[in-house]
Structures are given as structure tokens and as C-alpha cells.
C-alpha atoms as a PDB file:
ATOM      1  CA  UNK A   1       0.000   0.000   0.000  1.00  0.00           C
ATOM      2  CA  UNK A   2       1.122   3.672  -0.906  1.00  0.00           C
ATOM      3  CA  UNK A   3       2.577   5.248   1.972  1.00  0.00           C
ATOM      4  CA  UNK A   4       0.467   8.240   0.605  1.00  0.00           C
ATOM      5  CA  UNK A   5      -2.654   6.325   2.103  1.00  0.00           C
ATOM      6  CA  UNK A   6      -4.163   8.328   5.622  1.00  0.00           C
ATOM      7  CA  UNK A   7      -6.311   6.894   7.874  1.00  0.00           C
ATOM      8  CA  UNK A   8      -8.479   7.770  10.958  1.00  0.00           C
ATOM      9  CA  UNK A   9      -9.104   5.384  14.220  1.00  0.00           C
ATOM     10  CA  UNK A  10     -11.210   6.070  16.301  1.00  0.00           C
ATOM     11  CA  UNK A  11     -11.322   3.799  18.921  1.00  0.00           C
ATOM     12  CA  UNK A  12     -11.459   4.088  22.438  1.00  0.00           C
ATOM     13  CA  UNK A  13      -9.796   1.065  23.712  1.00  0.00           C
ATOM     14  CA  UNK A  14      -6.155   2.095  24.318  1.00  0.00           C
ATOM     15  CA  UNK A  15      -4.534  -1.478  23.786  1.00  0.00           C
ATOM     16  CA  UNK A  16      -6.714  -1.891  20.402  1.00  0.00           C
ATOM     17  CA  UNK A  17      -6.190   1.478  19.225  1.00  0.00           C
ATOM     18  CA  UNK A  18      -2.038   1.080  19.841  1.00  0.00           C
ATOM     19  CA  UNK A  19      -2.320  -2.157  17.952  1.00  0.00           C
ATOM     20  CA  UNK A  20      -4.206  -0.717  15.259  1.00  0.00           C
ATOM     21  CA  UNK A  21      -1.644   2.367  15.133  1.00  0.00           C
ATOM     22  CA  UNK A  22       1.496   0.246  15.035  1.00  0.00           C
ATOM     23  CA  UNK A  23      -0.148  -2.254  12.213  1.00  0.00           C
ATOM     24  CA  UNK A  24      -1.119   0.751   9.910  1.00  0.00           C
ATOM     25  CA  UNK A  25       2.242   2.601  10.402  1.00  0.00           C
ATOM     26  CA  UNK A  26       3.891  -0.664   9.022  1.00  0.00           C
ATOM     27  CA  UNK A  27       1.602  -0.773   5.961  1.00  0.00           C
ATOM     28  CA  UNK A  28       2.955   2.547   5.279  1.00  0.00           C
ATOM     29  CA  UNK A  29      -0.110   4.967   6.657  1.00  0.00           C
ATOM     30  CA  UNK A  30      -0.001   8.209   8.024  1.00  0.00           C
ATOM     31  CA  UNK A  31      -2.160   7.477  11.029  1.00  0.00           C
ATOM     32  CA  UNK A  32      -4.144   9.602  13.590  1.00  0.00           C
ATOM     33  CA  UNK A  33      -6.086   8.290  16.525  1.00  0.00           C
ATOM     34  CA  UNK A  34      -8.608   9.764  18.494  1.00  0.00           C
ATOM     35  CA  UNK A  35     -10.015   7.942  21.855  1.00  0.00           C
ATOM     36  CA  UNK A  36     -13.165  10.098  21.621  1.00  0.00           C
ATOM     37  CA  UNK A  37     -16.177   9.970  19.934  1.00  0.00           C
ATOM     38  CA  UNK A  38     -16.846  13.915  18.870  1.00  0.00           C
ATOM     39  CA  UNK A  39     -13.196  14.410  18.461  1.00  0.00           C
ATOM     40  CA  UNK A  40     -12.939  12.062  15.750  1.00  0.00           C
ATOM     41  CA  UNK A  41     -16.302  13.137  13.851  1.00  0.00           C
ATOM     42  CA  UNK A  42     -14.405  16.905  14.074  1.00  0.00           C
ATOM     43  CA  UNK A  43     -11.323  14.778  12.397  1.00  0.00           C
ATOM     44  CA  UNK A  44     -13.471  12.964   9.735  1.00  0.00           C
ATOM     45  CA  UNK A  45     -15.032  16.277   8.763  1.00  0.00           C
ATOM     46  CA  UNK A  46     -12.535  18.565   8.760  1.00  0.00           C
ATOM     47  CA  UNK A  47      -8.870  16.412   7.669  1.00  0.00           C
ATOM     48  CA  UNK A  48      -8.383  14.610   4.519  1.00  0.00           C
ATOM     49  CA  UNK A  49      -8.104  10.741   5.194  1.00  0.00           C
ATOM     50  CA  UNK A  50      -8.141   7.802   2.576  1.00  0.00           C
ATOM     51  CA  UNK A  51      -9.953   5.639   5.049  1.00  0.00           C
ATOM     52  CA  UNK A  52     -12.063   6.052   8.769  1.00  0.00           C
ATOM     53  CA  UNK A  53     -12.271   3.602  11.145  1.00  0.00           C
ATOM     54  CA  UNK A  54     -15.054   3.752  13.501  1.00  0.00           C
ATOM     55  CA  UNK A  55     -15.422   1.881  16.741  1.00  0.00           C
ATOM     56  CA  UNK A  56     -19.146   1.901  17.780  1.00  0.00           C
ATOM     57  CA  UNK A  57     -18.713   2.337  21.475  1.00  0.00           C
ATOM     58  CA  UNK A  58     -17.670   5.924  22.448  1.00  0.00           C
ATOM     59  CA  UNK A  59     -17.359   8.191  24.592  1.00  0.00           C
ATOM     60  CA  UNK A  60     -19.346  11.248  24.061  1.00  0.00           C
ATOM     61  CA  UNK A  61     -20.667  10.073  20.640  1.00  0.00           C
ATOM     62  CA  UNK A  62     -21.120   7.082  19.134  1.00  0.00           C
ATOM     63  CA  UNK A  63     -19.803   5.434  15.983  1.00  0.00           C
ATOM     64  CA  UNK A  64     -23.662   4.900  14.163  1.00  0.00           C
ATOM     65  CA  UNK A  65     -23.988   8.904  14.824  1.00  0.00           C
ATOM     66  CA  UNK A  66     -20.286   9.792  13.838  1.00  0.00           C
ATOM     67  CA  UNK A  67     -20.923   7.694  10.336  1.00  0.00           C
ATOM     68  CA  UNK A  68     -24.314   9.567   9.714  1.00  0.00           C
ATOM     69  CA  UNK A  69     -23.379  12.974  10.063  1.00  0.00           C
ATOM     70  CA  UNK A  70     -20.185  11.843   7.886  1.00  0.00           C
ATOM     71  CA  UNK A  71     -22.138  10.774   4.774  1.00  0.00           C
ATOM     72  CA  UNK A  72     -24.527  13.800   5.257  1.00  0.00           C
ATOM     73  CA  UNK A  73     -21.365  15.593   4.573  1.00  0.00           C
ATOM     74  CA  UNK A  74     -19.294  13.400   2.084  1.00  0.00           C
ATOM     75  CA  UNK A  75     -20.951  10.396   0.626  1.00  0.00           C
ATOM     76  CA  UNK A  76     -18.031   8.954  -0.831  1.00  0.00           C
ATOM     77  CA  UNK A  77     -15.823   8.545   2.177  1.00  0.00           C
ATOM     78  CA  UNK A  78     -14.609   5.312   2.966  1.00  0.00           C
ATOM     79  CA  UNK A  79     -15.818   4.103   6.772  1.00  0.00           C
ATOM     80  CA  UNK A  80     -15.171   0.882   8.134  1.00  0.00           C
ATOM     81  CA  UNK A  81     -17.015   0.126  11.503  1.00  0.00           C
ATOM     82  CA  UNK A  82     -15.247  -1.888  14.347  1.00  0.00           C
ATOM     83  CA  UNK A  83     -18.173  -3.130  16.543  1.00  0.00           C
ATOM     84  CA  UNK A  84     -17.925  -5.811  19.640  1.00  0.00           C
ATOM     85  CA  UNK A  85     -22.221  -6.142  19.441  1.00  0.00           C
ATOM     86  CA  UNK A  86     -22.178  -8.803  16.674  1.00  0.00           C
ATOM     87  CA  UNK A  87     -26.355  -9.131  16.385  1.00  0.00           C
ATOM     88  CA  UNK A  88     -27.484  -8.238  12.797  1.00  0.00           C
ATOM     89  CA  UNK A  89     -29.488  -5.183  13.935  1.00  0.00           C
ATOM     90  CA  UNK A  90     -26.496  -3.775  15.015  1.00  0.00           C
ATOM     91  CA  UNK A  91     -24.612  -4.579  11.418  1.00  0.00           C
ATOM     92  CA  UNK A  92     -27.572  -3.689   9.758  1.00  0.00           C
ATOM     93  CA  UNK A  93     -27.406  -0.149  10.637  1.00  0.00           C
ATOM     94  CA  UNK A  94     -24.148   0.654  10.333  1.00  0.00           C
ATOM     95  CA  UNK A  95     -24.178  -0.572   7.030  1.00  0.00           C
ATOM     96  CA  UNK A  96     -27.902   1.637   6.584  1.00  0.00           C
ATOM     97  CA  UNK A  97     -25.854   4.422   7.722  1.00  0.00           C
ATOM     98  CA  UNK A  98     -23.557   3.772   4.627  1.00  0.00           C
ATOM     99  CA  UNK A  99     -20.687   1.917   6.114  1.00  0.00           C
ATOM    100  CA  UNK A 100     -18.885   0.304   3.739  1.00  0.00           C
ATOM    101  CA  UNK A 101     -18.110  -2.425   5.954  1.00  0.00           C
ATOM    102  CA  UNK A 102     -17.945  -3.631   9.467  1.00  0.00           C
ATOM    103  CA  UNK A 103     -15.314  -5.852  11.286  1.00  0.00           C
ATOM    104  CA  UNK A 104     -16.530  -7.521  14.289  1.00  0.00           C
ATOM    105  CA  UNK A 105     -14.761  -7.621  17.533  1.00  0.00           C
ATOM    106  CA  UNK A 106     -12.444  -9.562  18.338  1.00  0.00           C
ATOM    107  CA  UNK A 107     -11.371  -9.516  14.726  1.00  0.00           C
ATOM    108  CA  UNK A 108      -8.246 -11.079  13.437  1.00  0.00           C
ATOM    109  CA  UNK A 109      -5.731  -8.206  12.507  1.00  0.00           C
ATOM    110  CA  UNK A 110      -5.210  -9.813   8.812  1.00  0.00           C
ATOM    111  CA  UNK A 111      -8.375 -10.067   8.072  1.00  0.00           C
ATOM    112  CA  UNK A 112      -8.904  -5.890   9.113  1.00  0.00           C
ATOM    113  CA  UNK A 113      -6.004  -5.430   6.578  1.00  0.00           C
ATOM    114  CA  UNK A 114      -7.309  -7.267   3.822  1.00  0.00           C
ATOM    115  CA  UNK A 115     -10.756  -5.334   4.223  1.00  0.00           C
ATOM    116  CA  UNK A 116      -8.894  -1.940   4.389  1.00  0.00           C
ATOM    117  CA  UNK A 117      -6.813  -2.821   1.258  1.00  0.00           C
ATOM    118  CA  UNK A 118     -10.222  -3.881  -0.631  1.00  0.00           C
ATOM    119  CA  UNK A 119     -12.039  -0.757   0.577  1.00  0.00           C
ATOM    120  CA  UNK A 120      -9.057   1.846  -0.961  1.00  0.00           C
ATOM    121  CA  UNK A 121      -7.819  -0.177  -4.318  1.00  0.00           C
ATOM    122  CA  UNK A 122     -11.549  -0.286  -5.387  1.00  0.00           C
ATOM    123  CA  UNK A 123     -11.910   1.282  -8.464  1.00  0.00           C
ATOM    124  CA  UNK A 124     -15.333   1.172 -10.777  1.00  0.00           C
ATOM    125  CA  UNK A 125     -14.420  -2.024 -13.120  1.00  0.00           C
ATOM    126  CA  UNK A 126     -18.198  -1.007 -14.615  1.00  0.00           C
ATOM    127  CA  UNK A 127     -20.530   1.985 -16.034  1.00  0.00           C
ATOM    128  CA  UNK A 128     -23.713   2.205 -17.485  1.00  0.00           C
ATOM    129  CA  UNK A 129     -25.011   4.740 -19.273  1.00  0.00           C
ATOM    130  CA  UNK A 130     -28.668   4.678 -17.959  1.00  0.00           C
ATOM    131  CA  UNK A 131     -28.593   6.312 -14.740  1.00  0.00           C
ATOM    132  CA  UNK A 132     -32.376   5.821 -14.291  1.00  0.00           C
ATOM    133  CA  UNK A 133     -33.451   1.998 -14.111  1.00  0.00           C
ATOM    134  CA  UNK A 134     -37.477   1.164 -14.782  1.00  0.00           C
ATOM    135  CA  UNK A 135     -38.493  -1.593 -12.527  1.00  0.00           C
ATOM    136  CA  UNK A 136     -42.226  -0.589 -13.528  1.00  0.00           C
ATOM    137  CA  UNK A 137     -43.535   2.412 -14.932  1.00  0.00           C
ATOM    138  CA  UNK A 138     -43.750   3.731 -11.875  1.00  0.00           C
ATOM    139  CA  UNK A 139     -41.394   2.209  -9.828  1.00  0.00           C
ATOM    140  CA  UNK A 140     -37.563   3.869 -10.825  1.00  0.00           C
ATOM    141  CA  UNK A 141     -34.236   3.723  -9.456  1.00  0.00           C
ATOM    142  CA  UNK A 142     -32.127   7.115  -9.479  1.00  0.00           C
ATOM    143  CA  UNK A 143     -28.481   6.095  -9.416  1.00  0.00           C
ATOM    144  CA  UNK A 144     -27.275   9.779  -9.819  1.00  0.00           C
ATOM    145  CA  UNK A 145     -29.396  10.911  -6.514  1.00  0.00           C
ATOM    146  CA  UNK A 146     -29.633   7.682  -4.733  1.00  0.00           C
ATOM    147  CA  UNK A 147     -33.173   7.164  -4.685  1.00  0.00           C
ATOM    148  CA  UNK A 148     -36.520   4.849  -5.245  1.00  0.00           C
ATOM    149  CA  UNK A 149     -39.474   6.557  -6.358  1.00  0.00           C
ATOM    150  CA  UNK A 150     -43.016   4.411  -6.414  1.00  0.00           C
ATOM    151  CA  UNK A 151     -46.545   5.414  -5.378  1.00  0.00           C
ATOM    152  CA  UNK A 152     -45.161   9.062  -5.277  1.00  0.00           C
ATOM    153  CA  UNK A 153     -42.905   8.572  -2.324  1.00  0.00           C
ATOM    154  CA  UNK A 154     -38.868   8.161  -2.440  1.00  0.00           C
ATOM    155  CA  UNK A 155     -36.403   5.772  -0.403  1.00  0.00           C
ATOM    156  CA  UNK A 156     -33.206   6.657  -0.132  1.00  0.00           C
ATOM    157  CA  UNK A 157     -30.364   4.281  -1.352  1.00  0.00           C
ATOM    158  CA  UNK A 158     -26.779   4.162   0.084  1.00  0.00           C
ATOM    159  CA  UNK A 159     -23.823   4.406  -1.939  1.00  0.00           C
ATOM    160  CA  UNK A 160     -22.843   0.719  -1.659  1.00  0.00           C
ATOM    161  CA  UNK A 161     -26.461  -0.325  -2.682  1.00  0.00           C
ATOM    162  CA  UNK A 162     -26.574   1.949  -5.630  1.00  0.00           C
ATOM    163  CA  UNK A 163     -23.371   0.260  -6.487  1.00  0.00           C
ATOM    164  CA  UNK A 164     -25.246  -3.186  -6.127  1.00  0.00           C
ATOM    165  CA  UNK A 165     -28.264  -2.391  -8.205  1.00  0.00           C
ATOM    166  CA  UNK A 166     -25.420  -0.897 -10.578  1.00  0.00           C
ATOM    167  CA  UNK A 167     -23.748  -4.044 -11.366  1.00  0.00           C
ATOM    168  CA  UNK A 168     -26.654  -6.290 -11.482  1.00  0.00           C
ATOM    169  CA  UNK A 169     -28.074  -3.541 -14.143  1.00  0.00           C
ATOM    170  CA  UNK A 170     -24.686  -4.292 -16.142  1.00  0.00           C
ATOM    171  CA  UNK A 171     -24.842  -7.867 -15.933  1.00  0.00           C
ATOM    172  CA  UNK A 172     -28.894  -8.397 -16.662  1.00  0.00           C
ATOM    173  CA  UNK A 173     -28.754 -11.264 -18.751  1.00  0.00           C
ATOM    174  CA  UNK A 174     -27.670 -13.324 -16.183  1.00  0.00           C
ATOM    175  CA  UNK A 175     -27.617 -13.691 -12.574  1.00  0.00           C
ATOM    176  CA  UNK A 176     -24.238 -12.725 -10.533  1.00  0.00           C
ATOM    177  CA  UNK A 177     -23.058 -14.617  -7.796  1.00  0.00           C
ATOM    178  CA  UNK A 178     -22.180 -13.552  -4.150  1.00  0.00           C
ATOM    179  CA  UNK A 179     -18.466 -14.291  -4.567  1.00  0.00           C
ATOM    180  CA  UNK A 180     -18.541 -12.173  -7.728  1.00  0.00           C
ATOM    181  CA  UNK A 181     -20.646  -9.372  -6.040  1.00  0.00           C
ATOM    182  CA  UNK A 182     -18.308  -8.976  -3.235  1.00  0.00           C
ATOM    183  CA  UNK A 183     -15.056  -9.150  -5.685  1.00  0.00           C
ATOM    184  CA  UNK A 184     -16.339  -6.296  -8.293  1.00  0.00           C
ATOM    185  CA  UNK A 185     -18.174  -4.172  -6.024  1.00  0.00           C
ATOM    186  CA  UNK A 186     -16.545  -4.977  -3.093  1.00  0.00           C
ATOM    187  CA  UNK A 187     -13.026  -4.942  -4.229  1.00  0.00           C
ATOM    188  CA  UNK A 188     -12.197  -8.197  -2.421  1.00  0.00           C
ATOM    189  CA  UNK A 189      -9.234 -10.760  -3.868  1.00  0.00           C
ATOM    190  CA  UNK A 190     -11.239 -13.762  -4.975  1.00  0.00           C
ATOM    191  CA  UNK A 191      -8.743 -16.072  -3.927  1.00  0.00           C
ATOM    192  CA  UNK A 192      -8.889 -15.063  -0.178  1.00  0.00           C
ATOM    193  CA  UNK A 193     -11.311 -16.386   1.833  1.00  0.00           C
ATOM    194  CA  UNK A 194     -13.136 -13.136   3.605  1.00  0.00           C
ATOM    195  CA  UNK A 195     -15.816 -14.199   6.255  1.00  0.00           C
ATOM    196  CA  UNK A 196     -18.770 -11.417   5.464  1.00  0.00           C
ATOM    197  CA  UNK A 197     -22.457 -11.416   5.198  1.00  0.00           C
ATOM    198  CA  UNK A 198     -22.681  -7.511   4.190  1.00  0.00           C
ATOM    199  CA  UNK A 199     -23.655  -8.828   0.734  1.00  0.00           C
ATOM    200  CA  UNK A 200     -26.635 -10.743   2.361  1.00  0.00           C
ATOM    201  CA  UNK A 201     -27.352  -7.994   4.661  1.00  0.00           C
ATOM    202  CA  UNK A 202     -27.310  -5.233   1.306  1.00  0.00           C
ATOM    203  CA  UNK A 203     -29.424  -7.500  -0.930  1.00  0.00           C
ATOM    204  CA  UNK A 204     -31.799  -7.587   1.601  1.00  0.00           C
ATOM    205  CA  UNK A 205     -32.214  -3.921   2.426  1.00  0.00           C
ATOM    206  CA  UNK A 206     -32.250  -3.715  -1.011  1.00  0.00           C
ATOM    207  CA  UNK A 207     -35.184  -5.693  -1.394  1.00  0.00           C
ATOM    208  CA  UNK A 208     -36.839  -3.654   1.590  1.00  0.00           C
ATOM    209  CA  UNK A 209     -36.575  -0.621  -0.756  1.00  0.00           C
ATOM    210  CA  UNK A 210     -37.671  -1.961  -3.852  1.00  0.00           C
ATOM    211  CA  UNK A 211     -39.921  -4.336  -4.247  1.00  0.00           C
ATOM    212  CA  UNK A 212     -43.371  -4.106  -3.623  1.00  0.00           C
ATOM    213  CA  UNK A 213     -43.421  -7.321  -0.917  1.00  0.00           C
ATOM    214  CA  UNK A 214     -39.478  -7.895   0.073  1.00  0.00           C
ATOM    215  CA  UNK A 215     -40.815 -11.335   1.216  1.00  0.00           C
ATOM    216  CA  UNK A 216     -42.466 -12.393  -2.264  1.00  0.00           C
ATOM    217  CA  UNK A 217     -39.477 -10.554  -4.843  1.00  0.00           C
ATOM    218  CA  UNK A 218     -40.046  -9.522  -8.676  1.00  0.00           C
ATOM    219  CA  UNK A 219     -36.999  -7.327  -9.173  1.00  0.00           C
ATOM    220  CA  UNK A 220     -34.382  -8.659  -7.266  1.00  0.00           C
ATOM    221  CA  UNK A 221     -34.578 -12.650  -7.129  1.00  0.00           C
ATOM    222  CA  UNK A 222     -32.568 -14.788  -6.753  1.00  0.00           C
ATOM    223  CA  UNK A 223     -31.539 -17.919  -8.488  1.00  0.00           C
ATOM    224  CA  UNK A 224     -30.829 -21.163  -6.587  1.00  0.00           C
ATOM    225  CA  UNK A 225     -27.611 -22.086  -7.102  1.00  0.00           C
ATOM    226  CA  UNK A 226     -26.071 -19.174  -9.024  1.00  0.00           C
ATOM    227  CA  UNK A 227     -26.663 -15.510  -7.283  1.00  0.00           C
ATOM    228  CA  UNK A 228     -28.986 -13.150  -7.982  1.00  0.00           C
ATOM    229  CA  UNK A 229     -30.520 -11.306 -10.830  1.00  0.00           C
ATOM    230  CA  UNK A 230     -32.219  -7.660 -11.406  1.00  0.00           C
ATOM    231  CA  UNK A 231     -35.446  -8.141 -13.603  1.00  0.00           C
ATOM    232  CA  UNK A 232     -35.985  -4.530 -15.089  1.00  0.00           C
ATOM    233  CA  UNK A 233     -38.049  -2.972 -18.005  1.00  0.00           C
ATOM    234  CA  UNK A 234     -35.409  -3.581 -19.940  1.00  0.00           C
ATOM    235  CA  UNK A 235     -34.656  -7.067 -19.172  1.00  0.00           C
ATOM    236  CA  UNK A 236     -38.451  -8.261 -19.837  1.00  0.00           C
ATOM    237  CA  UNK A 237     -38.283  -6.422 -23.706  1.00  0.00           C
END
């Protein structure tokens, strides 16, 4: 990794956040670390760092709060959330708060590494040209302004589930698999084994934003034994 690469820990565990410190400073970082929870959202917003790292537990503001008021300011900044509560409500938020990932405590320092390096080499491999998709007539997806408009009310999208719906858009005549999902939009090495569910976890919020019954899905199905697959306007001509 370039030692041109910044990042931001905030952490309030002294022994985690030392650790943390001394393992990005040999990867060739330039690292700051802040024990305290509205310190480090007055780092994220004001300095210019490749990469934050949030613990959830803080003192005087917590992690899920620091991450919102970050992508109300800067949608495209990487965050990845360190979190010792491993129930899926707690995932699910932080990654509804537009985490890009989350790391579970006690977390094995490779692994952390490996997600870091997959969050900052990830470049867009794809592009379409439509930037509106028709699920319906009246049922669109704004990839520009990261929205769902149906029955005259929008949902908001995160940038990682635009970038979802993206792919699966560029790939419609087939379905895409969770392995390649979490290599091209993800940015992970296919050839390491990465233990995440964030692309279950986005699939299904994704589902809870666009289909008309997330239990019973039209748009966003998936195909037993080989991923899943957008069905669009487009892909029914």
C-alpha cells in the first residue's frame, strides 16, 4: 500500500487502538487516533483521510452517529465500523448508515487489513449509461441521486447499494453470484477467503426498498444455485 494512504481510528480502547496504530504505520499509513467519539467526527469532517475507522462504542458520541453525520457531509468517504455487538441489527445499521463495511470484535488483525486494502484499491471495473433503471412504470431507481421513487414517495439508497443495483443492471442477462458481487463491487481478492455477510445484509435492504413485498421478490430474485438477478423494463423487452 502507498505510503500516501491516511487513515483515521477512532477507537477508544487504548490497547486496540495502539495495535491498530502500530499495524497501519507498518503498511505505510499516516495514522491519527482519536479515543473520543466527537473528536474524531471533528477529524473525519474537517482532515483529509483515505480511510475512517469507527469503533461503535464511544465516549461522548457514538460510531452509528459519527458515520451519519459523515455521509450527510461526504458520501463517498470510505468508513469501516469496528463493533464488539455482533447481532445483525447492530450490522444492519451501520451498514444503513452507509458503512462500507464492518469488522466484528475480536477480529483477526489480517483479516482488518485485507478489508482496508479492498475498501481503498476499489476502483469502478463497470458503467452504465442509464442512470435511471425502470423496474415498472412507476417504480424507478435514481443512481445519480440515490433514490426509489413508487406510489409518489422516495427511499433513499446508500452508496454501496446503488453500487449493487449498478452491477446487477450491467450484468442483466444473467444472474451474478455472491463471490462475484463482493469481488467487483466490493473490491475483495477472490482467492482469499473473507468471512462477510454484508452482501446478504445489502441485498436484503435492497429488497426492503424496492420491491413491492421484500418477502415475495419480482426485481431482485434470486436464483438457486447461481446468485442473484435484477429483472428490469429492460430485461423483460
Amino acid at each position: 500500500m502507498s505510503s500516501n494512504n491516511s487513515v483515521l481510528i477512532v477507537e477508544d480502547e487504548a490497547a486496540i487502538r495502539n495495535g491498530l496504530i502500530d499495524v497501519f504505520i507498518y503498511h505505510g499509513f499516516e495514522v491519527e487516533a482519536v479515543e473520543d467519539g466527537k473528536e474524531g467526527l471533528d477529524k473525519a469532517l474537517t482532515g483529509d483521510f483515505d480511510l475512517v475507522i469507527l469503533d461503535v462504542m464511544l465516549p461522548s458520541m457514538n460510531g452509528f452517529d459519527i458515520c451519519q453525520a459523515i455521509r450527510e457531509k461526504d458520501k463517498e468517504q470510505p468508513v469501516i465500523m469496528l463493533t464488539a455487538k455482533t447481532a445483525e441489527e447492530d450490522v444492519i445499521q451501520g451498514l444503513t448508515l452507509g458503512a462500507d463495511d464492518y469488522v466484528a470484535k475480536p477480529f483477526s488483525v489480517a483479516q482488518l487489513v485485507l478489508r482496508v486494502q479492498a475498501v481503498l484499491r476499489r476502483a469502478k471495473k463497470y458503467h452504465v449509461e442509464v442512470r435511471t433503471i425502470s423496474l415498472t412504470q412507476d417504480r424507478v431507481i435514481d443512481l445519480d441521486n440515490l433514490s426509489v421513487s413508487a406510489n409518489n414517495s422516495n427511499t433513499q439508497l446508500t452508496k454501496r447499494e446503488a453500487e449493487v443495483i449498478e452491477y446487477l443492471y450491467s450484468n442483466l442477462q444473467r444472474p451474478v453470484s455472491r463471490e462475484e458481487l463482493l469481488e467487483k463491487v466490493w473490491g475483495y481478492n477472490p482467492e482469499l477467503e473473507i468471512e462477510t455477510r454484508t452482501v446478504d445484509i445489502h441485498i436484503a435492504k435492497i429488497r426492503r426498498k424496492i420491491e413491492v413485498d421484500p418477502k415475495h421478490a419480482e426485481f431482485l430474485v434470486t436464483v438457486r444455485g447461481a446468485g442473484y438477478k435484477l429483472i428490469t423494463l429492460d430485461s423483460q423487452v
